[in-house]
Protein backbone atom coordinates (compact mmCIF):
# COMPACT_ATOMS: atom_id res chain seq x y z
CA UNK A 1 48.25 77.03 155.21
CA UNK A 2 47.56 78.76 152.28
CA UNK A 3 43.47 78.48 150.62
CA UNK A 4 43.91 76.85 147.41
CA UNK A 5 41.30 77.39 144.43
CA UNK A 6 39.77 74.98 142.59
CA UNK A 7 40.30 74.95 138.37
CA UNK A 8 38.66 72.58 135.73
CA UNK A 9 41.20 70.53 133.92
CA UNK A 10 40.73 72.84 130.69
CA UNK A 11 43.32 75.34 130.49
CA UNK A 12 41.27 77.52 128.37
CA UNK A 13 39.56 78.43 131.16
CA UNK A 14 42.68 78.88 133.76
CA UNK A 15 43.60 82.61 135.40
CA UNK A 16 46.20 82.44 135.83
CA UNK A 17 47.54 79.75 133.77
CA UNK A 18 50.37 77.60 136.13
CA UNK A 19 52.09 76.56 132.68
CA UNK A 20 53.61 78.63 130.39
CA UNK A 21 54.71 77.74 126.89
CA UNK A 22 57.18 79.84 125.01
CA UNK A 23 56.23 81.43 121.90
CA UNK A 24 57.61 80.39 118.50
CA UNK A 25 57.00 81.26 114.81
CA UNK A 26 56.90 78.14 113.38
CA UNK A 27 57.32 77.94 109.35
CA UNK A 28 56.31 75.12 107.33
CA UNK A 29 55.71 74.55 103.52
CA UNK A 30 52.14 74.75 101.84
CA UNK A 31 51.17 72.20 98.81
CA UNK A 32 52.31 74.57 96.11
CA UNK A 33 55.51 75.12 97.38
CA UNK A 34 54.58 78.50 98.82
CA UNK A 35 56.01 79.40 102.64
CA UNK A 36 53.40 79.57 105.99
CA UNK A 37 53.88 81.35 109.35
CA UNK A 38 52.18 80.66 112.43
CA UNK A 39 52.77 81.43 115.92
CA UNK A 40 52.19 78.50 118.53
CA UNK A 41 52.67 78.06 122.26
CA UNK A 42 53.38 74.57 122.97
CA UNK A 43 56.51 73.28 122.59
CA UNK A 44 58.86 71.77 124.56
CA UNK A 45 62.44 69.49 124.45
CA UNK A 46 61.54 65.63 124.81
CA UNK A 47 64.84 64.38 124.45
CA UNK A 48 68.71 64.37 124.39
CA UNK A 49 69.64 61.33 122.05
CA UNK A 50 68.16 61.29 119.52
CA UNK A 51 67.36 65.15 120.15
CA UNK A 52 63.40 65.63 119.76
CA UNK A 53 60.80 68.60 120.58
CA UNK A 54 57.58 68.19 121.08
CA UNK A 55 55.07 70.54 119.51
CA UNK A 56 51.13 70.70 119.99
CA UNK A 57 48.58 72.40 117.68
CA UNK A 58 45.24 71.92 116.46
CA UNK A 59 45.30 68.48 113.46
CA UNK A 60 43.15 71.47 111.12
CA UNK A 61 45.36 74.26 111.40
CA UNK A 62 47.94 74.66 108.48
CA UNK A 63 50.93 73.96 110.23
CA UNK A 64 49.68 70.68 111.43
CA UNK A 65 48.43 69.64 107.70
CA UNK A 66 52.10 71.12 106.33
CA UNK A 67 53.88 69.19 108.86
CA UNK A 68 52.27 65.76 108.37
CA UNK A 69 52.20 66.12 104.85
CA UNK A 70 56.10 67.55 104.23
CA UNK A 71 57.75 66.26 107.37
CA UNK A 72 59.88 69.48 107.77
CA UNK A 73 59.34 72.49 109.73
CA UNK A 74 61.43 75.31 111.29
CA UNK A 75 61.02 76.46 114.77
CA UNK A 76 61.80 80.21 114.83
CA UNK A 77 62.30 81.90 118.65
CA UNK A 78 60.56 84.85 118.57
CA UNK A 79 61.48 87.89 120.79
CA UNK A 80 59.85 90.99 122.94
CA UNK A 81 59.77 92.78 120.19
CA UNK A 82 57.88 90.46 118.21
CA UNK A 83 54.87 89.98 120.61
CA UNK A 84 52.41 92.62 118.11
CA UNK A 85 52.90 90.59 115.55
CA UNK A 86 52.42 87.13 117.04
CA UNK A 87 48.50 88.42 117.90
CA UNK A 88 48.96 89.99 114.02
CA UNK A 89 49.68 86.80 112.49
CA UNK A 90 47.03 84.85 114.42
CA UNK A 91 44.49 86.83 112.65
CA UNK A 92 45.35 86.63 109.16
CA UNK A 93 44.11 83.81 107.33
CA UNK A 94 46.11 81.03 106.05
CA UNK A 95 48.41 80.39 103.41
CA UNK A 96 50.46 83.44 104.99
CA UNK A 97 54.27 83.78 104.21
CA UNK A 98 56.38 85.51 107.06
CA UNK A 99 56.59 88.74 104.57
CA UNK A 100 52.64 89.09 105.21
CA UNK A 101 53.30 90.50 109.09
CA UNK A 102 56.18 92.41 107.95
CA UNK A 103 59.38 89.45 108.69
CA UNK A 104 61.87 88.17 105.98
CA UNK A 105 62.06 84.61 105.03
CA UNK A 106 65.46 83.35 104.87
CA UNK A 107 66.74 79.58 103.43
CA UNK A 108 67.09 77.15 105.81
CA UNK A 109 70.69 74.92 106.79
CA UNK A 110 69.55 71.77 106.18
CA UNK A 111 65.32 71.49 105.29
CA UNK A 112 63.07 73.40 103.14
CA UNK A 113 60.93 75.25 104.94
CA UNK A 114 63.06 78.91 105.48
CA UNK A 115 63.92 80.85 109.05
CA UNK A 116 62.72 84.08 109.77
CA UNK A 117 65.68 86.41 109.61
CA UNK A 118 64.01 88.40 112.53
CA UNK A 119 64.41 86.13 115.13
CA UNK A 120 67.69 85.24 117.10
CA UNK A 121 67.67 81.42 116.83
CA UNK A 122 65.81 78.68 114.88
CA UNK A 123 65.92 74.94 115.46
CA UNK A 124 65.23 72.88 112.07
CA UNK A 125 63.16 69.89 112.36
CA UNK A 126 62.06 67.09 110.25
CA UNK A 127 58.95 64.64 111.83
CA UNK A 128 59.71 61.79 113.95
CA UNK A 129 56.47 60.68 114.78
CA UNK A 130 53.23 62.10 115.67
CA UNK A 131 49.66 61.16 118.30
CA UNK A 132 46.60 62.47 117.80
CA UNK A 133 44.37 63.05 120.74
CA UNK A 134 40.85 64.37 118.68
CA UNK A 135 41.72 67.28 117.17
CA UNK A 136 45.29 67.71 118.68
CA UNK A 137 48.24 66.74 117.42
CA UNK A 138 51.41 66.16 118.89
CA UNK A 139 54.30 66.10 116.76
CA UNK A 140 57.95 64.85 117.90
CA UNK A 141 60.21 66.50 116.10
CA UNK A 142 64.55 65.31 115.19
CA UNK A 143 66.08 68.31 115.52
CA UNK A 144 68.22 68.69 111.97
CA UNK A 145 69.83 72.29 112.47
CA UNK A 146 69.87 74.88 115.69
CA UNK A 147 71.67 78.45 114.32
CA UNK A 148 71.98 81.78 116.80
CA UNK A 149 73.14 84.59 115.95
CA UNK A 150 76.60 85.07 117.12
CA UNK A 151 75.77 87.87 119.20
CA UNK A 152 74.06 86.40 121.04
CA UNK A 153 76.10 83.45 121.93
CA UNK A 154 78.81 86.30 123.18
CA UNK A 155 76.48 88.36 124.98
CA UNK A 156 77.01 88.67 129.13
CA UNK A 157 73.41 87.60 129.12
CA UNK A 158 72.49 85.59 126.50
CA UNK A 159 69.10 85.26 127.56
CA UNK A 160 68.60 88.47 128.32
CA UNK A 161 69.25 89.30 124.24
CA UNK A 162 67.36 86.65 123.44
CA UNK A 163 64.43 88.15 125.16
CA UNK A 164 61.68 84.91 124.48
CA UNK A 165 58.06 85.24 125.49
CA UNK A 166 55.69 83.01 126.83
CA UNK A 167 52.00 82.74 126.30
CA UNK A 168 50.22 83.20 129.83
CA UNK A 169 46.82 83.38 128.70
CA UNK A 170 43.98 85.63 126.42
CA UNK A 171 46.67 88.52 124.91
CA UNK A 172 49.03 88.40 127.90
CA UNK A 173 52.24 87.57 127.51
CA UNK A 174 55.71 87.29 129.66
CA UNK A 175 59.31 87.99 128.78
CA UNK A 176 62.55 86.27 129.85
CA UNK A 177 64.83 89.64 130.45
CA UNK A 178 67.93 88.12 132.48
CA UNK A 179 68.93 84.86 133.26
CA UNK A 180 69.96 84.17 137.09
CA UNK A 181 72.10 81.20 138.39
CA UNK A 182 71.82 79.31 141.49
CA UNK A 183 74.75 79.14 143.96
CA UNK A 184 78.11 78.61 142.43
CA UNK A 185 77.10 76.06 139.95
């Protein structure tokens, strides 16, 4: 049998981390109508029907306060090539448009915070609902709009194209460079 070891509950403090959480650009709006950028780790899909996503960040950063206060947000899928500028925008203080890291804002389908031409697929969300645990905040979010660019829907290996990170932990990172399949399903 294999020796196990031992990790407190806080995943700040897990190497290595046994969960990963894809990294996103999310965009929101600010009070004065101006655009924010920030990159964030935990998301995932909650449901089918209605179709939500759950996404976690701290109740003080601006994305939280933009969210609660606008109900609309974009989730942006950022790609191996972006992972420089997801430690880049961490740094910078807030309000900070995608232009400020070097990406192009773009309108939106169907809310008002824009896309991020840059990345390969975005899924448009308004808020469903919302728990706080401290100074957490999870937010459910209806997903309005999901766009990708055509490219890569045609591509062999559409995941492969894609190429989506995940947070591990500290600056590392992982990339999703082909997809596999099981069997003959």
């Amino acid at each position: 049998m294999r020796q196990k070891i031992h990790l407190d509950p806080d995943k700040r403090t897990w190497s290595p981390s046994p969960l990963l959480g894809q990294i996103v650009f999310v965009t929101t709006l600010n009070e004065d109508g101006s655009s924010n950028i920030a990159p964030k780790s935990w998301i995932s899909m909650m449901a089918f029907d209605p179709p939500i996503l759950a996404l976690g960040c701290n109740i003080n950063h601006q994305t939280g306060k933009n969210i609660l206060a606008r109900k609309e947000f974009v989730i942006n899928i950022a790609s191996s090539d972006m992972a420089d500028l997801v430690w880049k925008c961490s740094d910078l203080p807030h309000p900070r448009p995608a232009e400020t890291i070097g990406l192009t804002s773009i309108p939106a389908v169907k809310v008002k915070p824009p896309r991020v031409a840059e990345c390969r697929a975005h899924l448009e969300c308004t808020l469903d609902k919302h728990i706080l645990y401290g100074d957490e905040i999870i937010i459910l979010g209806r997903i309005q709009a999901v766009e990708i660019d055509q490219e890569v829907c045609e591509a062999a290996d559409p995941y492969g194209l894609l190429g989506m990170i995940v947070y591990l932990e500290g600056n590392k990172y992982g990339v999703i460079e082909k997809s596999s399949q099981v069997g003959g399903r």
